[in-house]
Protein backbone atom coordinates (compact mmCIF):
# COMPACT_ATOMS: atom_id res chain seq x y z
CA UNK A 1 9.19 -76.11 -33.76
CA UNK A 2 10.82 -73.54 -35.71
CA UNK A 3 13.90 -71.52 -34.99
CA UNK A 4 14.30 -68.01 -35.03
CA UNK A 5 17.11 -65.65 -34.15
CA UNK A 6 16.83 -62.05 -32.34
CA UNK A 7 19.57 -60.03 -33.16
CA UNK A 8 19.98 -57.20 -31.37
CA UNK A 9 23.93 -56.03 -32.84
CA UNK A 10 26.48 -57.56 -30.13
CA UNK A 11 23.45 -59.62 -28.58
CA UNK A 12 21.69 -62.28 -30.23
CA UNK A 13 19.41 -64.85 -29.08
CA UNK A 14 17.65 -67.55 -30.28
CA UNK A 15 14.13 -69.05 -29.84
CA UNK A 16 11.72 -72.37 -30.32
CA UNK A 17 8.41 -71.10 -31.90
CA UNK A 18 5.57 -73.15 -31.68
CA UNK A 19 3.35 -74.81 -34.01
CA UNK A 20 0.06 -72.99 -33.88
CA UNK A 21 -2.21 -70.73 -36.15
CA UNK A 22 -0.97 -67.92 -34.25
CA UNK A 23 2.92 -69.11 -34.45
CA UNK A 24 2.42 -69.64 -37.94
CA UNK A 25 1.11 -65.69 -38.65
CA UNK A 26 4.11 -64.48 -36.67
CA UNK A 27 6.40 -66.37 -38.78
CA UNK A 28 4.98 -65.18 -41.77
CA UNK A 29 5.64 -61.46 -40.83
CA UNK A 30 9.39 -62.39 -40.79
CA UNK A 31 11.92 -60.93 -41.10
CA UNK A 32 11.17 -57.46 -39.04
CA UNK A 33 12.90 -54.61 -37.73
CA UNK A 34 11.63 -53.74 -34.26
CA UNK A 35 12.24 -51.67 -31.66
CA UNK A 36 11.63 -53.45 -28.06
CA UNK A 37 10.69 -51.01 -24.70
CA UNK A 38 10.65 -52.16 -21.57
CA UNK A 39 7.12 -52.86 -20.19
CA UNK A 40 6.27 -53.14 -16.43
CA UNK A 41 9.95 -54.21 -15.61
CA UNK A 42 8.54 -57.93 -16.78
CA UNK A 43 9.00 -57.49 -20.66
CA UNK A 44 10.20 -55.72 -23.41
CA UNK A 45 7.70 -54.89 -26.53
CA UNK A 46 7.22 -54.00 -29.95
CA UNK A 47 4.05 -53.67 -31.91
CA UNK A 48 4.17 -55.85 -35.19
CA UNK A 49 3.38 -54.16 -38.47
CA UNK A 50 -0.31 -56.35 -38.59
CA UNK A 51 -2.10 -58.43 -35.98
CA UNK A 52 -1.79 -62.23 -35.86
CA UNK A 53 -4.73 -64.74 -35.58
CA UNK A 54 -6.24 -65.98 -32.42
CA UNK A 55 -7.89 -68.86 -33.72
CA UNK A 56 -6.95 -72.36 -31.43
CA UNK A 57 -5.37 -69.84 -28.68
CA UNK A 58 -6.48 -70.22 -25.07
CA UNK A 59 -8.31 -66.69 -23.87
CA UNK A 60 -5.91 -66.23 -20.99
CA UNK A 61 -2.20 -67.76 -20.33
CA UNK A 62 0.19 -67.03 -17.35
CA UNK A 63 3.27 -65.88 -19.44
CA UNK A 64 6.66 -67.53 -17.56
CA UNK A 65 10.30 -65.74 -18.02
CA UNK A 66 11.90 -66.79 -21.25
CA UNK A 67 8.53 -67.01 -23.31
CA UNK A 68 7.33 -65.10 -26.36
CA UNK A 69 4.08 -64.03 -26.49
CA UNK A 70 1.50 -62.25 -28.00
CA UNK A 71 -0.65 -59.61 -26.75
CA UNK A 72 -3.36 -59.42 -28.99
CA UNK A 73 -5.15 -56.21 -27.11
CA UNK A 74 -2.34 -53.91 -28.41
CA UNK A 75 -0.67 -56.37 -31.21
CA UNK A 76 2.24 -56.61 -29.70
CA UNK A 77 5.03 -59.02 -28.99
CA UNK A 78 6.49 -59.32 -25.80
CA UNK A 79 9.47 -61.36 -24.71
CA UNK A 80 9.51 -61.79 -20.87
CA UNK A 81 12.44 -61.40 -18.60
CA UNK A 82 10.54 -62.25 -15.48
CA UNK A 83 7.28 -64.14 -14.99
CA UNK A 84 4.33 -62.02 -15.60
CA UNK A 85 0.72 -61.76 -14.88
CA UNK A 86 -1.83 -63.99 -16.26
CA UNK A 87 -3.34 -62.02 -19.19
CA UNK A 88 -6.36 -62.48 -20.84
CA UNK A 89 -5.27 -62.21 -24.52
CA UNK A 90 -1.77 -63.28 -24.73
CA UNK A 91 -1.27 -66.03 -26.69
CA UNK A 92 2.38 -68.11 -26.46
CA UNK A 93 4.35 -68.09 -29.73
CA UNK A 94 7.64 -69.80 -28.22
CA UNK A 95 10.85 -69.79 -25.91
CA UNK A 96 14.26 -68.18 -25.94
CA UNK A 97 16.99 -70.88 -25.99
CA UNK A 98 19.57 -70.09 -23.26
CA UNK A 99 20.63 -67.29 -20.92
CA UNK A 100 17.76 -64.08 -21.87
CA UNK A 101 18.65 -61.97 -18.06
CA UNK A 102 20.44 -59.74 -20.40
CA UNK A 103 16.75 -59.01 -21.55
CA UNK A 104 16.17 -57.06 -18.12
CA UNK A 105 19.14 -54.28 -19.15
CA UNK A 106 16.79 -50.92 -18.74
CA UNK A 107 16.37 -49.08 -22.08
CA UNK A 108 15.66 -49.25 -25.63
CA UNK A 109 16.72 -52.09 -27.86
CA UNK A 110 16.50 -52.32 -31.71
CA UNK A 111 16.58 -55.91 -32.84
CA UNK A 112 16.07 -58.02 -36.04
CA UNK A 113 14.09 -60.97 -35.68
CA UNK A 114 14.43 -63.82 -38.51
CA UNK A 115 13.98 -67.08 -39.11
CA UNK A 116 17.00 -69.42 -38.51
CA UNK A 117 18.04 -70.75 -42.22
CA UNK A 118 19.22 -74.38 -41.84
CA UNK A 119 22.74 -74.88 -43.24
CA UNK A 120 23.02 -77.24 -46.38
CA UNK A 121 23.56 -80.81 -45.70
CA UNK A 122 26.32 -82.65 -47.11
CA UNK A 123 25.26 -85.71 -49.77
């Protein structure tokens, strides 16, 4: 697992990304700048600047609250605030660590999403 923060100014949030082809292409887009919308009161979105590989994913997955996925219809990522419907073409890229209900707030929310950097270990 790798971690990765979502800061979104006051709000930040931090997430578990999985080991897979697909987890592996998001990471590699990192850092971004996205705006998320709110999608069918389940989600909030952003389109990523290229798609990400398929290969290993399952063709459908029931996405639960908390998770970050990928829709690979539209290329976009979506991190759910609510359990959503099971979708063929969303892959799973991860989870949000902790409280995410904040995620639900209607509106808008510009966020920059980066890989956690590890602090130096003492010799």
């Amino acid at each position: 697992m790798t971690t990765i923060e979502i800061d979104a100014g006051t709000r930040q949030w931090t997430a578990q990304i999985a080991d897979s082809p697909s987890a592996r292409d998001f990471l590699a887009q990192l850092p971004l700048d996205l705006t998320l919308t709110d999608y069918a009161a389940t989600e909030k979105v952003a389109t990523l600047p290229r798609p990400l590989t398929r290969d290993g994913a399952p063709a459908a997955v029931t996405p639960r609250a908390g998770e970050i996925g990928y829709y690979a219809p539209w290329g976009n990522i979506a991190l759910y605030h609510k359990d959503g419907p099971h979708s063929p073409g969303l892959v799973i890229l991860g989870r949000i660590d902790g409280p995410y209900a904040d995620l639900a707030s209607p509106g808008a929310v510009k966020v920059t999403i980066r890989q956690r950097v590890a602090p130096p270990t003492e010799r």
